[in-house]
Protein backbone atom coordinates (compact mmCIF):
# COMPACT_ATOMS: atom_id res chain seq x y z
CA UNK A 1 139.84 40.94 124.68
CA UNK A 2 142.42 39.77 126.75
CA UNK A 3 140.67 36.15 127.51
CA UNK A 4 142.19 35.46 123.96
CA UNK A 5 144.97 34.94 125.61
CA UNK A 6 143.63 32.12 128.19
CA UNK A 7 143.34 29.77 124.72
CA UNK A 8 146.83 29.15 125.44
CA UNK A 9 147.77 25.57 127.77
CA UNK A 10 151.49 24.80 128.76
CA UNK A 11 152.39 21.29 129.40
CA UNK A 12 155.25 19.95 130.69
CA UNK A 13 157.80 18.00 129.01
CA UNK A 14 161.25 17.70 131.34
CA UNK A 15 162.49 19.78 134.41
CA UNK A 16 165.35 19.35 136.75
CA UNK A 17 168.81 20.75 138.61
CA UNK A 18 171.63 20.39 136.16
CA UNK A 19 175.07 21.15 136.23
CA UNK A 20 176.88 21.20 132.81
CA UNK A 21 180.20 21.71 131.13
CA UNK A 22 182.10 22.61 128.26
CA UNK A 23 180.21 19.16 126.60
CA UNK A 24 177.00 21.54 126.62
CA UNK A 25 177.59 22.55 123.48
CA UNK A 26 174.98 22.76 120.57
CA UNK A 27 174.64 24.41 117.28
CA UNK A 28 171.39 24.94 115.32
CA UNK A 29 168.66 23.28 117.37
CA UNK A 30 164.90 24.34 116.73
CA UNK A 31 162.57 22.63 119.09
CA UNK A 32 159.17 21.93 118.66
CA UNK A 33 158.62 22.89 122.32
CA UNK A 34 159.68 25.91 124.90
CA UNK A 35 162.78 26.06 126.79
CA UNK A 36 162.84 27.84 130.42
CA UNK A 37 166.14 28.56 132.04
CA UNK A 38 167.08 29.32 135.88
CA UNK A 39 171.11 29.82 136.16
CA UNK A 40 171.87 29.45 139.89
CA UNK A 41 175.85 29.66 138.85
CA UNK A 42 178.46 29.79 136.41
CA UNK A 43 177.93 30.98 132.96
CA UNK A 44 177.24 30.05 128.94
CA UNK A 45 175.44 31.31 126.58
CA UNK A 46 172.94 31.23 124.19
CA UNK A 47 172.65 32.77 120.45
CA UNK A 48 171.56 33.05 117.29
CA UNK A 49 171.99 35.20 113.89
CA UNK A 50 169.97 37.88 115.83
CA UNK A 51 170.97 37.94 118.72
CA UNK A 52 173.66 36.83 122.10
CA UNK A 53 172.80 36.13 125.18
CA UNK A 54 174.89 35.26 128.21
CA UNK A 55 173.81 32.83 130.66
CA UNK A 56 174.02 34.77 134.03
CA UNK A 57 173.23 33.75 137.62
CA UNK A 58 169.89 35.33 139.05
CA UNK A 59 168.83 35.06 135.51
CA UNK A 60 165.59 33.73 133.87
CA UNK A 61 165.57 32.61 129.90
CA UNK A 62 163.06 31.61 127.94
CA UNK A 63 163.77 30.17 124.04
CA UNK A 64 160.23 30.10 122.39
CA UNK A 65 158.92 27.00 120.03
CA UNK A 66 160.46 26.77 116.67
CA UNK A 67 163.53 29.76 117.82
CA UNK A 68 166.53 28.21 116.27
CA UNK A 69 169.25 28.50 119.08
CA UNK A 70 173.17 27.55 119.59
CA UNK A 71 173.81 26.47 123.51
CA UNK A 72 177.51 26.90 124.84
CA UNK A 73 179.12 26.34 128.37
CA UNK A 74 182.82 27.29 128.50
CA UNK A 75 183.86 25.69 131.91
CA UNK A 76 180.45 25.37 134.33
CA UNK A 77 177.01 26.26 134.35
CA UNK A 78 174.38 25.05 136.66
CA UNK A 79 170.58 25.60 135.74
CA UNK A 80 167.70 24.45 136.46
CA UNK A 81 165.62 23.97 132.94
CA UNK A 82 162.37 23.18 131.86
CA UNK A 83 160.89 22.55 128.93
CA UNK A 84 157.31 22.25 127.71
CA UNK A 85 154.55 22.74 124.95
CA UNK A 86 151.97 25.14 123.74
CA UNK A 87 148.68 23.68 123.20
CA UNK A 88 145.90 25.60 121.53
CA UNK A 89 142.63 24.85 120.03
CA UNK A 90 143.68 26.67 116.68
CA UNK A 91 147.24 25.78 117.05
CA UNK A 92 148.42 29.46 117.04
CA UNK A 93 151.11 30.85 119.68
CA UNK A 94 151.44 33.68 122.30
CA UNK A 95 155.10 33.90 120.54
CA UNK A 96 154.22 33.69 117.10
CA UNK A 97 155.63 36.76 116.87
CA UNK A 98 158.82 36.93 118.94
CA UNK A 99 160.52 33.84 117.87
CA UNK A 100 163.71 34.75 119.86
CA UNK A 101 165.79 34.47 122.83
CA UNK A 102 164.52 36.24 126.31
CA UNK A 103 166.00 37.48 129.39
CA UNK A 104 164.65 39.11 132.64
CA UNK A 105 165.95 38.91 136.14
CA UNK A 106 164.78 36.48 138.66
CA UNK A 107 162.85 37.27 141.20
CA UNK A 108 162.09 35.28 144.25
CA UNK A 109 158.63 34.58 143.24
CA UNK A 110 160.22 33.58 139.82
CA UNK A 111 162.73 31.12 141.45
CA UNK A 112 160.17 29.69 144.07
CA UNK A 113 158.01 28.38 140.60
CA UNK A 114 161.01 27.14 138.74
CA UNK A 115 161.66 24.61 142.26
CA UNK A 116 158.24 24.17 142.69
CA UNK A 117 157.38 22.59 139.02
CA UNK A 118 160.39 20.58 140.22
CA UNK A 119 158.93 19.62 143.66
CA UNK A 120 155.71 18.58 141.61
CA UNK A 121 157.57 16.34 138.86
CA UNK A 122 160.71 14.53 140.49
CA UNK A 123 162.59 12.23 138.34
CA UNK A 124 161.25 14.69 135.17
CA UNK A 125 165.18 14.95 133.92
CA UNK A 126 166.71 13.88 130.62
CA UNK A 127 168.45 10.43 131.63
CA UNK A 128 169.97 9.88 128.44
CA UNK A 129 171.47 12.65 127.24
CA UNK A 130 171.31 16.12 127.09
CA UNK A 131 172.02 16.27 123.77
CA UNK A 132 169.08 17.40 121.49
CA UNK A 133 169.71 15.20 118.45
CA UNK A 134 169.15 12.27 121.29
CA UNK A 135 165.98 12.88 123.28
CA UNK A 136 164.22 15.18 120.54
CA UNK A 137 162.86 11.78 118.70
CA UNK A 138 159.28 11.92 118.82
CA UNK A 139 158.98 8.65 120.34
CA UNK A 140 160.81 10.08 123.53
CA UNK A 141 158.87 13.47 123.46
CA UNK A 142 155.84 11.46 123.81
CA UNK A 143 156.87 9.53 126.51
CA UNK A 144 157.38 12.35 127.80
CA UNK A 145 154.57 14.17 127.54
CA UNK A 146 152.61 10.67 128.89
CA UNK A 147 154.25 11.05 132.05
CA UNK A 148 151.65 13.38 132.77
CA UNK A 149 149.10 11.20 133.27
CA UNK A 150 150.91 9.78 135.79
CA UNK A 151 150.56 12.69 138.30
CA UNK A 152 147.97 13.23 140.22
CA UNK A 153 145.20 15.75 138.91
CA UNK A 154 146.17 18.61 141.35
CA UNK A 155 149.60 18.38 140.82
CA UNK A 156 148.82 18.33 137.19
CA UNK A 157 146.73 21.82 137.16
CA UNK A 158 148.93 23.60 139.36
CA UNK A 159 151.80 22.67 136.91
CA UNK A 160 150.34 24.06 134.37
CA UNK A 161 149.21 26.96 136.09
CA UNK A 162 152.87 27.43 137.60
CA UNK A 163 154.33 27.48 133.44
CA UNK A 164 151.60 29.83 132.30
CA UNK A 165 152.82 31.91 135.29
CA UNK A 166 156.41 32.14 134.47
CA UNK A 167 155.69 32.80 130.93
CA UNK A 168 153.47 35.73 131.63
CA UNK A 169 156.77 37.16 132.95
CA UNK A 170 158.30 36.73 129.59
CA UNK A 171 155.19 38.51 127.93
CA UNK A 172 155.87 41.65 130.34
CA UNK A 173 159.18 42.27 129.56
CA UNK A 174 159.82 45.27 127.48
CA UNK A 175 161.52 42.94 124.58
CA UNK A 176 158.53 41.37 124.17
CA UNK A 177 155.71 44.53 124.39
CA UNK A 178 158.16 46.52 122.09
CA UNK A 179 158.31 44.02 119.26
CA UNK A 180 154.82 44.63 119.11
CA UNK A 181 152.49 47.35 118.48
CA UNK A 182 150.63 49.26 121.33
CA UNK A 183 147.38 47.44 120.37
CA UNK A 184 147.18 45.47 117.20
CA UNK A 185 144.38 46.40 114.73
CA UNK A 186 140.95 44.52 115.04
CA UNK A 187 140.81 43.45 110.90
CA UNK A 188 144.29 42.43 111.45
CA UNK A 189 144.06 40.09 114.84
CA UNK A 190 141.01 38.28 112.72
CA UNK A 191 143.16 37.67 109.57
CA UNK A 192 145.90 35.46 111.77
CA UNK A 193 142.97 33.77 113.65
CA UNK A 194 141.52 33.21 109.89
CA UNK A 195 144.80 31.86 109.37
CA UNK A 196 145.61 29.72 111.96
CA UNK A 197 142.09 28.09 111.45
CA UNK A 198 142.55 27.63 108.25
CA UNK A 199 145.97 26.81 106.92
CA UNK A 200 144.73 23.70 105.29
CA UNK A 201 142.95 25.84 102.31
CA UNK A 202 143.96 27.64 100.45
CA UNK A 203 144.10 31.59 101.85
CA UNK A 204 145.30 34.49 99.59
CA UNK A 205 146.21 38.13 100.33
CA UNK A 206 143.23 38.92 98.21
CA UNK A 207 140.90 36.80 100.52
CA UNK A 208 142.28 38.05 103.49
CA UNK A 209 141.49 41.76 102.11
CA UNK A 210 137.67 40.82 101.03
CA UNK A 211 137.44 39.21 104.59
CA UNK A 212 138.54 42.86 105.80
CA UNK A 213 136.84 44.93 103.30
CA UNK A 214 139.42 46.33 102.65
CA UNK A 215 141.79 46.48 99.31
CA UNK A 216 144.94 44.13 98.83
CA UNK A 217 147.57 46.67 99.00
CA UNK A 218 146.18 48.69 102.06
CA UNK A 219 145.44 45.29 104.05
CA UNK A 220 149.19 43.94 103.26
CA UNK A 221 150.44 47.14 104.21
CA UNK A 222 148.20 47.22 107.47
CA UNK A 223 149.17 43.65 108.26
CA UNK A 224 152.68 44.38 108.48
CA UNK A 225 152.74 47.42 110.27
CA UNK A 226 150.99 45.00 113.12
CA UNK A 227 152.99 42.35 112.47
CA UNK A 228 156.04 42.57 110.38
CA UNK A 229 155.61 39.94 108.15
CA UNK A 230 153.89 40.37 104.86
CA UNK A 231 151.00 38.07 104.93
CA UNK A 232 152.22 35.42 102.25
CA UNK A 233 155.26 35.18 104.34
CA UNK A 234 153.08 34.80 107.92
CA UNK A 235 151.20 32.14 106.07
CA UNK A 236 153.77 30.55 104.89
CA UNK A 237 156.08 30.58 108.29
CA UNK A 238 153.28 29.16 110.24
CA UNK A 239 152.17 26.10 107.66
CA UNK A 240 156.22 25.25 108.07
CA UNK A 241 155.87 25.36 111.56
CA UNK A 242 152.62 23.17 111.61
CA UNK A 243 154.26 20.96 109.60
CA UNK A 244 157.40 20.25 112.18
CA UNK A 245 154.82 20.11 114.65
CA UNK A 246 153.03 16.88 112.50
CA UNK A 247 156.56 15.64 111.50
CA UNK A 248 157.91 15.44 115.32
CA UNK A 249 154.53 14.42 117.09
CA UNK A 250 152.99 11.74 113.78
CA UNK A 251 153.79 9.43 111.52
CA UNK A 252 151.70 11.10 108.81
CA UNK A 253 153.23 10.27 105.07
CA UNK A 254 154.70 13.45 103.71
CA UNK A 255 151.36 14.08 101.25
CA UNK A 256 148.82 14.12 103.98
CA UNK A 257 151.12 16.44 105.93
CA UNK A 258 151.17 19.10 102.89
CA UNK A 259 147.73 18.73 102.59
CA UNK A 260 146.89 19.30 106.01
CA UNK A 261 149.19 22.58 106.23
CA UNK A 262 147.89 23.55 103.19
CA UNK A 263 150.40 23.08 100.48
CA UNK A 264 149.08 22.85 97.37
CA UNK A 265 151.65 19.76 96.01
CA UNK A 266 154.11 17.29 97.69
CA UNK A 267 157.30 18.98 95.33
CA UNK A 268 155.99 22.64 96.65
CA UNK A 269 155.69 21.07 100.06
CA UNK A 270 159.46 20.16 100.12
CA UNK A 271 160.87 22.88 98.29
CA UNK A 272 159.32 25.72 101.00
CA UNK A 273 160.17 23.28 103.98
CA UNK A 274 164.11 23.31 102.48
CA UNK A 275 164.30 26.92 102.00
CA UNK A 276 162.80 27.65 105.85
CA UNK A 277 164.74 25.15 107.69
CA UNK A 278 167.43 24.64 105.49
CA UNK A 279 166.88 21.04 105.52
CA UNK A 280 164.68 18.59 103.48
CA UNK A 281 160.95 17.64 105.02
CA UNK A 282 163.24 13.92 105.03
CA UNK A 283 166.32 15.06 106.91
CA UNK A 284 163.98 17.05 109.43
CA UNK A 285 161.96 13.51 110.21
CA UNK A 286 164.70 11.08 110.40
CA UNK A 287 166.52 13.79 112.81
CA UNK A 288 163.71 14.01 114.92
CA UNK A 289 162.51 10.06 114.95
């Protein structure tokens, strides 16, 4: 059912006409929140272990939540960007499964949103810097996201509206359909929704497969073909990324996050949030508040 889809809200964080230089430079950022690109001129790039991506005019990008990403200028680059947040009732994504960097061509439809979300939300830009280590603290992501409630209700929904627009674009590009299968299999789709509802228990392969009727082997098997991530590893990668999300947006101590993103101890808590990120649960808070 494709209303699944319409669980999905996009809320705006920052937007504005930028242009940049060499100083745009930044290695390793994962954001708890989407980045949109329009390039009006110029060129950079962005890129990752998997893959490069120059920054060309007439070009739309869009860097998912939680898509660890390097950003380069050479000389000059002027964009407009947005960025924003996915808010669901279950907390799971539309990209869950293409964490990476997209491309398609901008149309004028596309380029008459990207200025209109910035004819809605003037004075949206990041004053301080555009450095990520800088206006990434939670504190400043929630002020923010409070600006919000500062616009008028209309303005508000057609925002919102105007984001889950320009994302659909995204969804229809062929990077995005081929990196998933044609349809993916009923037993399957309820597993990650089993999942996402429930990463603060405890959920094994084995009662994933009951929940399937099916047997362990066959429904690991099946869930990778539709996704491909074994489903130990799916679990795992989305408690780490529900535990960023709690890191950046609360001031939870570091038990009652594991607990709520189902980790079973504090030490197994930290030792699957190092080997994910590559950083301790500690570093990844003190970078972020």
């Amino acid at each position: 059912m494709n209303t699944r889809f319409l669980r999905s809200t996009f809320v705006l964080l920052n937007t504005d006409e930028v242009s940049l230089n060499k100083s745009w430079n930044y290695q390793h950022v994962t954001s708890s929140f989407y980045r949109l690109y329009y390039i009006e001129d110029g060129q950079g790039m962005l890129f990752n272990a998997d893959r490069q991506v120059v920054l060309e005019k007439g070009y739309l990008y869009l860097v998912p939540s939680f898509t660890t990403c390097n950003y380069t200028c050479d000389r000059f680059l002027k964009q407009y960007y947005v960025t924003f947040t996915e808010e669901t009732p279950d907390g799971a994504s539309l990209f869950a499964a293409n964490r990476k960097i997209f491309q398609i061509p901008a149309g004028e439809a596309e380029v008459a949103a990207v200025r209109r979300v910035l004819c809605l939300n003037p004075a949206r830009g990041l004053l301080l810097s555009y450095n990520p280590a800088v206006y990434e603290k939670a504190p400043i992501l929630k002020s923010y996201r409070e600006a919000n409630n500062t616009l008028r209700e209309c303005d508000f929904l057609e925002t919102c509206g105007i984001l889950l627009q320009l994302v659909s674009r995204f969804m229809a590009a062929a990077d995005f359909r081929e990196s998933l299968p044609a349809a993916i299999h009923g037993k399957v789709a309820d597993a990650i929704h089993f999942i996402q509802t429930h990463l603060h228990t405890s959920i094994t392969v084995a009662l994933l497969a009951r929940r399937a009727h099916q047997s362990a082997d066959y429904f690991s098997r099946l869930f990778y073909e539709n996704t491909g991530e074994r489903p130990l590893r799916y679990i795992q990668n989305r408690r780490v990324e529900r535990a960023q999300l709690l890191l950046t947006t609360t001031d939870l101590p570091f038990q009652d996050i594991a607990l709520q993103c189902g980790f079973e101890s504090l030490p197994y808590f930290a030792r699957v949030f190092k080997q994910h990120t590559g950083v301790t649960a500690g570093e990844y808070k003190k970078a972020v508040v």
